[in-house]
PDB file of N, CA and C in Angstrom:
ATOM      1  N   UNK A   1       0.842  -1.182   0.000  1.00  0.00           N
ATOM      2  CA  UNK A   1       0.000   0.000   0.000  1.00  0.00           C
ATOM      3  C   UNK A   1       0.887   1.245   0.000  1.00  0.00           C
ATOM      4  N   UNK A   2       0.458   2.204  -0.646  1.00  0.00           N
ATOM      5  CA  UNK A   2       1.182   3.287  -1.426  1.00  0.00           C
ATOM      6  C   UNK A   2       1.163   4.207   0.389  1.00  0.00           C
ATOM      7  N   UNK A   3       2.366   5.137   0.691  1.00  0.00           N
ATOM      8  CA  UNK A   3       1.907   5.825   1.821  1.00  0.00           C
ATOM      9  C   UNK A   3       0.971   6.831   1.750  1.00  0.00           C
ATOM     10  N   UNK A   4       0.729   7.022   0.537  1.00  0.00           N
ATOM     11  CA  UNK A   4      -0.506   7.894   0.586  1.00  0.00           C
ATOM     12  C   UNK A   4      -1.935   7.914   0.493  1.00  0.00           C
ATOM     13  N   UNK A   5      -1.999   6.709   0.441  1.00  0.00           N
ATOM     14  CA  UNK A   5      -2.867   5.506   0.896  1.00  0.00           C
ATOM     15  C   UNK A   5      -3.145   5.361   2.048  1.00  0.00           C
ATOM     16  N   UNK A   6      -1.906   4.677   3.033  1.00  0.00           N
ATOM     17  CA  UNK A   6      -2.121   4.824   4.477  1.00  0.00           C
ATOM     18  C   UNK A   6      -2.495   6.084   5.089  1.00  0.00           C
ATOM     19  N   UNK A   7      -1.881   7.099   4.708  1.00  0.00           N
ATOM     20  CA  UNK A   7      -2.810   8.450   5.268  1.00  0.00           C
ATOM     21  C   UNK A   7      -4.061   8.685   4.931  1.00  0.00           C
ATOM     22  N   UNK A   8      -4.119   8.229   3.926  1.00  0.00           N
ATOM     23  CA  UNK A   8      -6.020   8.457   3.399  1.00  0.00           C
ATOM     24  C   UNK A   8      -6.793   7.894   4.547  1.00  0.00           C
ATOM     25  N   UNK A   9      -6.365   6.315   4.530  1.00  0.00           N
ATOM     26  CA  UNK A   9      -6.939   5.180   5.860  1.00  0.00           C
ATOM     27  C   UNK A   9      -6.669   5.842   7.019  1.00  0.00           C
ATOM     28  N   UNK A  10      -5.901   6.517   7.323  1.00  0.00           N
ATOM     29  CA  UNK A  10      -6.218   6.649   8.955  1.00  0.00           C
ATOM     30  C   UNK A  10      -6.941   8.398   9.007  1.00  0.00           C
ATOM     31  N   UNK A  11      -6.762   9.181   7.801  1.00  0.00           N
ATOM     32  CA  UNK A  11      -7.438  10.078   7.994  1.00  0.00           C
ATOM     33  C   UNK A  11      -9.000   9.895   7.720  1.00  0.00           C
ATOM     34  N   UNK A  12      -9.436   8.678   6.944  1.00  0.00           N
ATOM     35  CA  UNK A  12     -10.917   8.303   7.664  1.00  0.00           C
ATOM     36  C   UNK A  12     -11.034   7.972   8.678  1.00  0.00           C
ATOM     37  N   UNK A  13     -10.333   7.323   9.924  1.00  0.00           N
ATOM     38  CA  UNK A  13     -10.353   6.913  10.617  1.00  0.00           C
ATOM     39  C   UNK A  13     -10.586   7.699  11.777  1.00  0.00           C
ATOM     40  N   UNK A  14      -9.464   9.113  11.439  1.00  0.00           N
ATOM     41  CA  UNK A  14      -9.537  10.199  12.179  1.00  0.00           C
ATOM     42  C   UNK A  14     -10.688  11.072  11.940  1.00  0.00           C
ATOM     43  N   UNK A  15     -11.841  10.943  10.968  1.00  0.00           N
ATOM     44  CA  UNK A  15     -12.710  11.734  10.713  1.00  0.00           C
ATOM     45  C   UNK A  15     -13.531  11.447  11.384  1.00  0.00           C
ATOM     46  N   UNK A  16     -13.820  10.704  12.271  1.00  0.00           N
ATOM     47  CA  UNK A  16     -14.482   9.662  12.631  1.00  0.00           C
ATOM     48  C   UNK A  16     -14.299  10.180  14.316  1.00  0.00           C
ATOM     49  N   UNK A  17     -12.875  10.667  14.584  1.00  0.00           N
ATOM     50  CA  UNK A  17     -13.062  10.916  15.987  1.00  0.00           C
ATOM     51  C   UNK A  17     -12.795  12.415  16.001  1.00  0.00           C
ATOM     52  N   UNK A  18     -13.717  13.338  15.174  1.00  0.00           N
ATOM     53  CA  UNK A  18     -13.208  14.381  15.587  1.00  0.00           C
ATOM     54  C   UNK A  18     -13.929  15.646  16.763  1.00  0.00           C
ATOM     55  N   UNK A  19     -12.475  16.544  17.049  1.00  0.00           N
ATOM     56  CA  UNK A  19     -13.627  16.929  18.340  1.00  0.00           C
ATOM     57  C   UNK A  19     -15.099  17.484  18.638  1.00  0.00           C
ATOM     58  N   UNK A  20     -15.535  17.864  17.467  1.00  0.00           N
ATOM     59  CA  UNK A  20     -16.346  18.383  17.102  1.00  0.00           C
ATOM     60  C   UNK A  20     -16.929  18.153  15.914  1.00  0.00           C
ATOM     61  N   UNK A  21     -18.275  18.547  15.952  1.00  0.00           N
ATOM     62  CA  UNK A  21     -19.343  17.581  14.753  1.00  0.00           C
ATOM     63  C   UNK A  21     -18.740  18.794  13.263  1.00  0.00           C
ATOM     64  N   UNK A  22     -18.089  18.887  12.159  1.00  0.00           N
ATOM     65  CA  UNK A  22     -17.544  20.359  11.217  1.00  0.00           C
ATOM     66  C   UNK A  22     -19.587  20.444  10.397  1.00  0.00           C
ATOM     67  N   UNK A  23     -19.236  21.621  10.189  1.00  0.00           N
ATOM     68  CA  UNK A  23     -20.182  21.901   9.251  1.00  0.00           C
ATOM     69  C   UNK A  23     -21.234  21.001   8.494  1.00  0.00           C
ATOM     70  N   UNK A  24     -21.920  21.745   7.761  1.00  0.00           N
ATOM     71  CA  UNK A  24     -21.952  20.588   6.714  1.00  0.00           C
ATOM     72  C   UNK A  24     -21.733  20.976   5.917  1.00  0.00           C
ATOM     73  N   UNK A  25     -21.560  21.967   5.168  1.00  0.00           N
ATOM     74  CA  UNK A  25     -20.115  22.711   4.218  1.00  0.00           C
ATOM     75  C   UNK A  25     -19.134  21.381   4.192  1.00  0.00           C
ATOM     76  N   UNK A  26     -18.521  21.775   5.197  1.00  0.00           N
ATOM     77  CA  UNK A  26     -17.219  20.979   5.653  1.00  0.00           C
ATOM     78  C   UNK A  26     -17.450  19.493   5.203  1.00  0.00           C
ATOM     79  N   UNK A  27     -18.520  18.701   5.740  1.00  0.00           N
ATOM     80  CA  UNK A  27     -19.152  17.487   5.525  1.00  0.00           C
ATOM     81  C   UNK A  27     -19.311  17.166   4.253  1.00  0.00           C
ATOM     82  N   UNK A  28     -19.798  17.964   3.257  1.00  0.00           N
ATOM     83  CA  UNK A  28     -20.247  17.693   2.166  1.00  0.00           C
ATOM     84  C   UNK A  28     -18.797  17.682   1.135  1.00  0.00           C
ATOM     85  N   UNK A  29     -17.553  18.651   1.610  1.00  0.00           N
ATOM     86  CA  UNK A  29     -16.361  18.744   0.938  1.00  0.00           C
ATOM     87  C   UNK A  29     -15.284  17.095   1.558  1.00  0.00           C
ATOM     88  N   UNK A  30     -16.115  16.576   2.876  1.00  0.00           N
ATOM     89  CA  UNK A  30     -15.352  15.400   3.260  1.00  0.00           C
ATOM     90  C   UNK A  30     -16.083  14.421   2.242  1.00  0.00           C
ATOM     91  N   UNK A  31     -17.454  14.101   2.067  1.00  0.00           N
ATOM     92  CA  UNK A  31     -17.708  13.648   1.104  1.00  0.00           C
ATOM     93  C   UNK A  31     -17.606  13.510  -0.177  1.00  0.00           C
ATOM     94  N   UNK A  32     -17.398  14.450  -0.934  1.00  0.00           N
ATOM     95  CA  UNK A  32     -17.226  14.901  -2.142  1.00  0.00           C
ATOM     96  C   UNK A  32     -15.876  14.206  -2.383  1.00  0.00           C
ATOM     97  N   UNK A  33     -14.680  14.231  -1.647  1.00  0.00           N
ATOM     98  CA  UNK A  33     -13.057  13.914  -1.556  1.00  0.00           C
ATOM     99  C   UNK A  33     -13.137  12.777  -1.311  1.00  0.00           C
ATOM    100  N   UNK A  34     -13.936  12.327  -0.540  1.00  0.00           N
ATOM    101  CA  UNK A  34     -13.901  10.662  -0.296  1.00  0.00           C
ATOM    102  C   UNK A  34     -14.292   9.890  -1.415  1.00  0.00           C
ATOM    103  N   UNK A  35     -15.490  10.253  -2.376  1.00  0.00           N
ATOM    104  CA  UNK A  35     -16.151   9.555  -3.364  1.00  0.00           C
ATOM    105  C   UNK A  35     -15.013  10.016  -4.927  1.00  0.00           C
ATOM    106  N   UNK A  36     -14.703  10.772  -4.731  1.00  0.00           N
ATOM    107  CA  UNK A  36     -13.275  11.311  -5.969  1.00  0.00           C
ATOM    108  C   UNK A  36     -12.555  10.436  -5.781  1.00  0.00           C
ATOM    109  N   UNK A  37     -11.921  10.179  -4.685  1.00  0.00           N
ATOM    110  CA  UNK A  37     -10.988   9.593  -4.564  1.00  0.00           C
ATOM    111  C   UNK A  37     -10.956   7.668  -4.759  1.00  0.00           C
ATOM    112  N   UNK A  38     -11.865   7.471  -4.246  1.00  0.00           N
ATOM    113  CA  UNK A  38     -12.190   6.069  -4.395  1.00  0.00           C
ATOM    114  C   UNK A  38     -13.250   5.372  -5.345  1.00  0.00           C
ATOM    115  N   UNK A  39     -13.967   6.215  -6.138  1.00  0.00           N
ATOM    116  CA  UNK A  39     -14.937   5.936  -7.299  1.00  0.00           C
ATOM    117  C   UNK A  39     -14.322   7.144  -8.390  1.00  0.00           C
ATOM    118  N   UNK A  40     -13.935   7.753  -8.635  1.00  0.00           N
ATOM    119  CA  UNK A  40     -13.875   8.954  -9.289  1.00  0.00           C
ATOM    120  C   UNK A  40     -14.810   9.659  -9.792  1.00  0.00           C
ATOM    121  N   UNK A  41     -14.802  10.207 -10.880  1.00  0.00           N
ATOM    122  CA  UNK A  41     -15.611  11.094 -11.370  1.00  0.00           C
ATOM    123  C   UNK A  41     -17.110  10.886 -11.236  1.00  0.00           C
ATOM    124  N   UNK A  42     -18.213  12.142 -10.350  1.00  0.00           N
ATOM    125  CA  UNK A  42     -19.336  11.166 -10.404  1.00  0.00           C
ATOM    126  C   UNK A  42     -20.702  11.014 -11.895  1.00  0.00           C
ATOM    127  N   UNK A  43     -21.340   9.942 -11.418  1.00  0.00           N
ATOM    128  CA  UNK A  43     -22.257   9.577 -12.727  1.00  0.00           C
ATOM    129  C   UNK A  43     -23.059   9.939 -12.526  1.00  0.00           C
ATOM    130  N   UNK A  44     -24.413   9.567 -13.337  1.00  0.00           N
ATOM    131  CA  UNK A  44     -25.883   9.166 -13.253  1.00  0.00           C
ATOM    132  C   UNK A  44     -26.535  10.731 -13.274  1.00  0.00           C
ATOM    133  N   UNK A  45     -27.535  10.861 -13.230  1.00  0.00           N
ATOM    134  CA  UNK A  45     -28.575  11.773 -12.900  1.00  0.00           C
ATOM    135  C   UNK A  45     -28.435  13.004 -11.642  1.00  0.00           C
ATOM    136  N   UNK A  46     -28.391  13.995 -11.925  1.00  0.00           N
ATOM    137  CA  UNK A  46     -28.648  14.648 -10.348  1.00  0.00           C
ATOM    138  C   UNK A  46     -29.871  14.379  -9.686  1.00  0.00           C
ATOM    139  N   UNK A  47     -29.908  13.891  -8.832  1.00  0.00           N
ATOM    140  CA  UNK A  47     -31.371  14.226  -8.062  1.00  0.00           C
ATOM    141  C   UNK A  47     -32.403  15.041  -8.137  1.00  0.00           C
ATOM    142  N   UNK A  48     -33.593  15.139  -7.687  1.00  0.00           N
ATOM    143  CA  UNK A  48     -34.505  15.604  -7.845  1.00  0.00           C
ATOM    144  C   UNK A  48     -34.788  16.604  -6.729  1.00  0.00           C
ATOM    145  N   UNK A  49     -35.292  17.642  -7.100  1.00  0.00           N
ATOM    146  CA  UNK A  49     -35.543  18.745  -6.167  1.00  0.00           C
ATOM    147  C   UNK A  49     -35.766  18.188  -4.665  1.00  0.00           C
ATOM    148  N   UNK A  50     -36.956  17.274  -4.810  1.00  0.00           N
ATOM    149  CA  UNK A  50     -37.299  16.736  -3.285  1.00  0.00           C
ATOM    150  C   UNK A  50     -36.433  15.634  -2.692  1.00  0.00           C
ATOM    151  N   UNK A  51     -35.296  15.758  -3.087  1.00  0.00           N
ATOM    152  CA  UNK A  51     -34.232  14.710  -2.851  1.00  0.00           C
ATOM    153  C   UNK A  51     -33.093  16.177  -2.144  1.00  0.00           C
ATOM    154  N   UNK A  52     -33.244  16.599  -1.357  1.00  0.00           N
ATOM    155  CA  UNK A  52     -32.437  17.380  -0.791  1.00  0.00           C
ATOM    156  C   UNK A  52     -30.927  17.372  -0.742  1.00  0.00           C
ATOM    157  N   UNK A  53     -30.890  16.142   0.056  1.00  0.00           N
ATOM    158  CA  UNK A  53     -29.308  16.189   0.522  1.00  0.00           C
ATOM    159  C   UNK A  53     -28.431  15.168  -0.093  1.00  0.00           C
ATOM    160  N   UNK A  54     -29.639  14.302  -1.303  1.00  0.00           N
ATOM    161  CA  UNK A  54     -29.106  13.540  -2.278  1.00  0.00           C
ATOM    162  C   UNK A  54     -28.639  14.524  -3.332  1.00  0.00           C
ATOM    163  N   UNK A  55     -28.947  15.720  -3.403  1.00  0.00           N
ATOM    164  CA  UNK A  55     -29.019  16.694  -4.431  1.00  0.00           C
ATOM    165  C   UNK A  55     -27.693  17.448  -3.909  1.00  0.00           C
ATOM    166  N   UNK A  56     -27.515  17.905  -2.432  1.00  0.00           N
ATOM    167  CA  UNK A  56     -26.356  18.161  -1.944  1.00  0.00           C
ATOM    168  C   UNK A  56     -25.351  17.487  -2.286  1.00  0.00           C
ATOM    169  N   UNK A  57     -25.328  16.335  -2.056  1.00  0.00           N
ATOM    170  CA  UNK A  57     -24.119  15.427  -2.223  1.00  0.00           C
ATOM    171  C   UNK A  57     -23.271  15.469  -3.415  1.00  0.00           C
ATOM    172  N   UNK A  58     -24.310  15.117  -4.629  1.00  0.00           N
ATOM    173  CA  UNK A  58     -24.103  15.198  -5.750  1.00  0.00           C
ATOM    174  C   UNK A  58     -23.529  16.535  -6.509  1.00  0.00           C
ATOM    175  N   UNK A  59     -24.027  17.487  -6.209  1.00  0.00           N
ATOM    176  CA  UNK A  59     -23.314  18.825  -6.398  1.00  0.00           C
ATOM    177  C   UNK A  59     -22.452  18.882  -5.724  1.00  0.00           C
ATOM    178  N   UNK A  60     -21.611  18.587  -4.575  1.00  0.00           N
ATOM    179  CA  UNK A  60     -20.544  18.629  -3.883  1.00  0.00           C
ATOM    180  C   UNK A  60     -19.468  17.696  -4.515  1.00  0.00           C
ATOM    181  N   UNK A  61     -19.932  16.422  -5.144  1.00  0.00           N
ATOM    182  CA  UNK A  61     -18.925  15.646  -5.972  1.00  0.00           C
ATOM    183  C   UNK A  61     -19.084  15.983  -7.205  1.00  0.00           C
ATOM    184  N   UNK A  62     -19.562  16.727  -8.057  1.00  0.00           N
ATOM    185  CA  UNK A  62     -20.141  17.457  -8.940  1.00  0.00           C
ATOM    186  C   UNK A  62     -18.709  18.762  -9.445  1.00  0.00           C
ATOM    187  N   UNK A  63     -18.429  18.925  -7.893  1.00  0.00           N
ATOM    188  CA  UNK A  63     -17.611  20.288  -7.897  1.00  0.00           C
ATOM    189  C   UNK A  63     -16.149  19.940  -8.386  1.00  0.00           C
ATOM    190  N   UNK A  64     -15.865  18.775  -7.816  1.00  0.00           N
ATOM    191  CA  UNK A  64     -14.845  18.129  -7.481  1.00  0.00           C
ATOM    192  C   UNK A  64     -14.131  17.595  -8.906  1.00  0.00           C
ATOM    193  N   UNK A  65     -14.787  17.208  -9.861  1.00  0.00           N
ATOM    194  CA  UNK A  65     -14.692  16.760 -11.159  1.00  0.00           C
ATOM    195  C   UNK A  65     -13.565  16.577 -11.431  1.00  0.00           C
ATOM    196  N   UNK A  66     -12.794  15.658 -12.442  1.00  0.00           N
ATOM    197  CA  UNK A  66     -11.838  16.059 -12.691  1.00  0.00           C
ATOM    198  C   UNK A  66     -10.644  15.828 -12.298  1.00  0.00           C
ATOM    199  N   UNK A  67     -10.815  15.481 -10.692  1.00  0.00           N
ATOM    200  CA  UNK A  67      -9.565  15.714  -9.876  1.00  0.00           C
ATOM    201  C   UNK A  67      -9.050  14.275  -9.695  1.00  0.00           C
ATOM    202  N   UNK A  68      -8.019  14.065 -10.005  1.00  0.00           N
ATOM    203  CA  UNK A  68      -6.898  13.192  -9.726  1.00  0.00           C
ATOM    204  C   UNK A  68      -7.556  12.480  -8.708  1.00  0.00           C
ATOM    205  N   UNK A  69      -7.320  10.888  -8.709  1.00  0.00           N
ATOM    206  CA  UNK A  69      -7.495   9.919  -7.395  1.00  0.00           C
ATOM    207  C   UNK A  69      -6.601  10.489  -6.037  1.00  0.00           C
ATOM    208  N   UNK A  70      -5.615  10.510  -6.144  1.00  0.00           N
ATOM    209  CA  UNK A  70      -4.062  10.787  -5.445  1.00  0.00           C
ATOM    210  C   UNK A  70      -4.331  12.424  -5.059  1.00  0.00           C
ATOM    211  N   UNK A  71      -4.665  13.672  -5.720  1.00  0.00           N
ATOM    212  CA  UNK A  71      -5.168  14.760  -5.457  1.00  0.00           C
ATOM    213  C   UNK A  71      -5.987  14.565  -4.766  1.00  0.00           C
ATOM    214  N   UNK A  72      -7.537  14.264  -4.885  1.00  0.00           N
ATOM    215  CA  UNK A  72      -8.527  14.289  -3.736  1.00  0.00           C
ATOM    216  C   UNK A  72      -8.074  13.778  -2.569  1.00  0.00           C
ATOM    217  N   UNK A  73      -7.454  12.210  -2.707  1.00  0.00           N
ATOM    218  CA  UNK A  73      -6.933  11.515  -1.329  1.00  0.00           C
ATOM    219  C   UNK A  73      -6.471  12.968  -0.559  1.00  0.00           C
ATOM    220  N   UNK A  74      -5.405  13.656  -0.936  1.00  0.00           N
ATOM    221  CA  UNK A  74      -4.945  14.193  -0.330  1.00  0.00           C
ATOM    222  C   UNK A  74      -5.118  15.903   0.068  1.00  0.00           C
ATOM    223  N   UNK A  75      -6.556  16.053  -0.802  1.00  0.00           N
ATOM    224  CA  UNK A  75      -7.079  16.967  -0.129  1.00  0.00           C
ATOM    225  C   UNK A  75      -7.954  16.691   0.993  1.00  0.00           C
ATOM    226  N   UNK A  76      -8.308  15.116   1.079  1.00  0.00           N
ATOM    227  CA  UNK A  76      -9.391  14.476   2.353  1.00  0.00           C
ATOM    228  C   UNK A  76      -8.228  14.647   3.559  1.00  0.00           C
ATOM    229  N   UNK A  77      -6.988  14.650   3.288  1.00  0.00           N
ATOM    230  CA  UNK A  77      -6.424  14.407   4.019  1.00  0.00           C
ATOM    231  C   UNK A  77      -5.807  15.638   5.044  1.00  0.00           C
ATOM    232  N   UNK A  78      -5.572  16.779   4.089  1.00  0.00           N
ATOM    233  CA  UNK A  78      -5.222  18.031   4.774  1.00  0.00           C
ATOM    234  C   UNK A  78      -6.647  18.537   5.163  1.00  0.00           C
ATOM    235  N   UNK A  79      -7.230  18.302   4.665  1.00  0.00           N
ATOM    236  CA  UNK A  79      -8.938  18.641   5.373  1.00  0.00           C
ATOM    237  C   UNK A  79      -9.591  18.428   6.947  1.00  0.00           C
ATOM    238  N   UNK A  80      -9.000  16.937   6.837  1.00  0.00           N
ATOM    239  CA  UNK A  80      -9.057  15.801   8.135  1.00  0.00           C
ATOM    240  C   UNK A  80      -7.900  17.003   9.386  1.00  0.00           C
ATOM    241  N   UNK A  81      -6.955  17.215   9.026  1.00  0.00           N
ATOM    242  CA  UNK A  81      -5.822  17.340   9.716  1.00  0.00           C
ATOM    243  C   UNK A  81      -6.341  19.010  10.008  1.00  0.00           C
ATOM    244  N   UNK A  82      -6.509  19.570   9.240  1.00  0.00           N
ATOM    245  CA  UNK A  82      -7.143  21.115   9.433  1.00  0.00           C
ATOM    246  C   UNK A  82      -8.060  21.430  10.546  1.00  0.00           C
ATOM    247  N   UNK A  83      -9.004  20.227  11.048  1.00  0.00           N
ATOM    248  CA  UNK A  83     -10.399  19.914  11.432  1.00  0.00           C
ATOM    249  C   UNK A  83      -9.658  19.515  12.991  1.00  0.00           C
ATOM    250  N   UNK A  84      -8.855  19.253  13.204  1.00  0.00           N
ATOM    251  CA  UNK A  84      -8.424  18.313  14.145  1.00  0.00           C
ATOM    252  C   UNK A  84      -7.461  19.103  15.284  1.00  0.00           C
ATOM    253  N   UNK A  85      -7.557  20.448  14.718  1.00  0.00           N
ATOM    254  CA  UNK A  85      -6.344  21.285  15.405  1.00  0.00           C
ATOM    255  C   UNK A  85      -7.507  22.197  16.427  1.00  0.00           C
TER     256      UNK A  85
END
């Protein structure tokens, strides 16, 4: 496993204990980096108006487009570490 890999893994790990609940700004940019990174670019349909935060999501990985596997990892990762201070 690549080391930038292992930081990805424990910075989910660390997202998980952090001191405080971040945004959902924040939430939706941890999501967005997580699904780049490990599915890439996203597919299918946007959601439907009454699909709220399915509609969030999707525009948040929406934004992300584009971006390198290895880039997102490691924007989840200075994200994680930003959150934690």
């Amino acid at each position: 496993m690549s080391e930038l890999k292992k930081q990805f893994e424990a910075a989910l790990a660390d997202s998980k204990k952090l001191p405080e609940r971040p945004s959902n700004d924040v939430l939706l940019q941890l999501y967005a980096l997580y699904k780049q990174a490990t599915e890439g670019d996203v597919e299918g349909k946007r959601p439907g108006f009454t699909d709220m935060v399915g509609r969030a999501k999707y525009d948040a990985w929406a934004a992300v487009k584009g971006t390198a596997g290895d880039d997102a990892m490691q924007r989840y990762i200075d994200l994680v570490e930003s959150l934690k201070d």
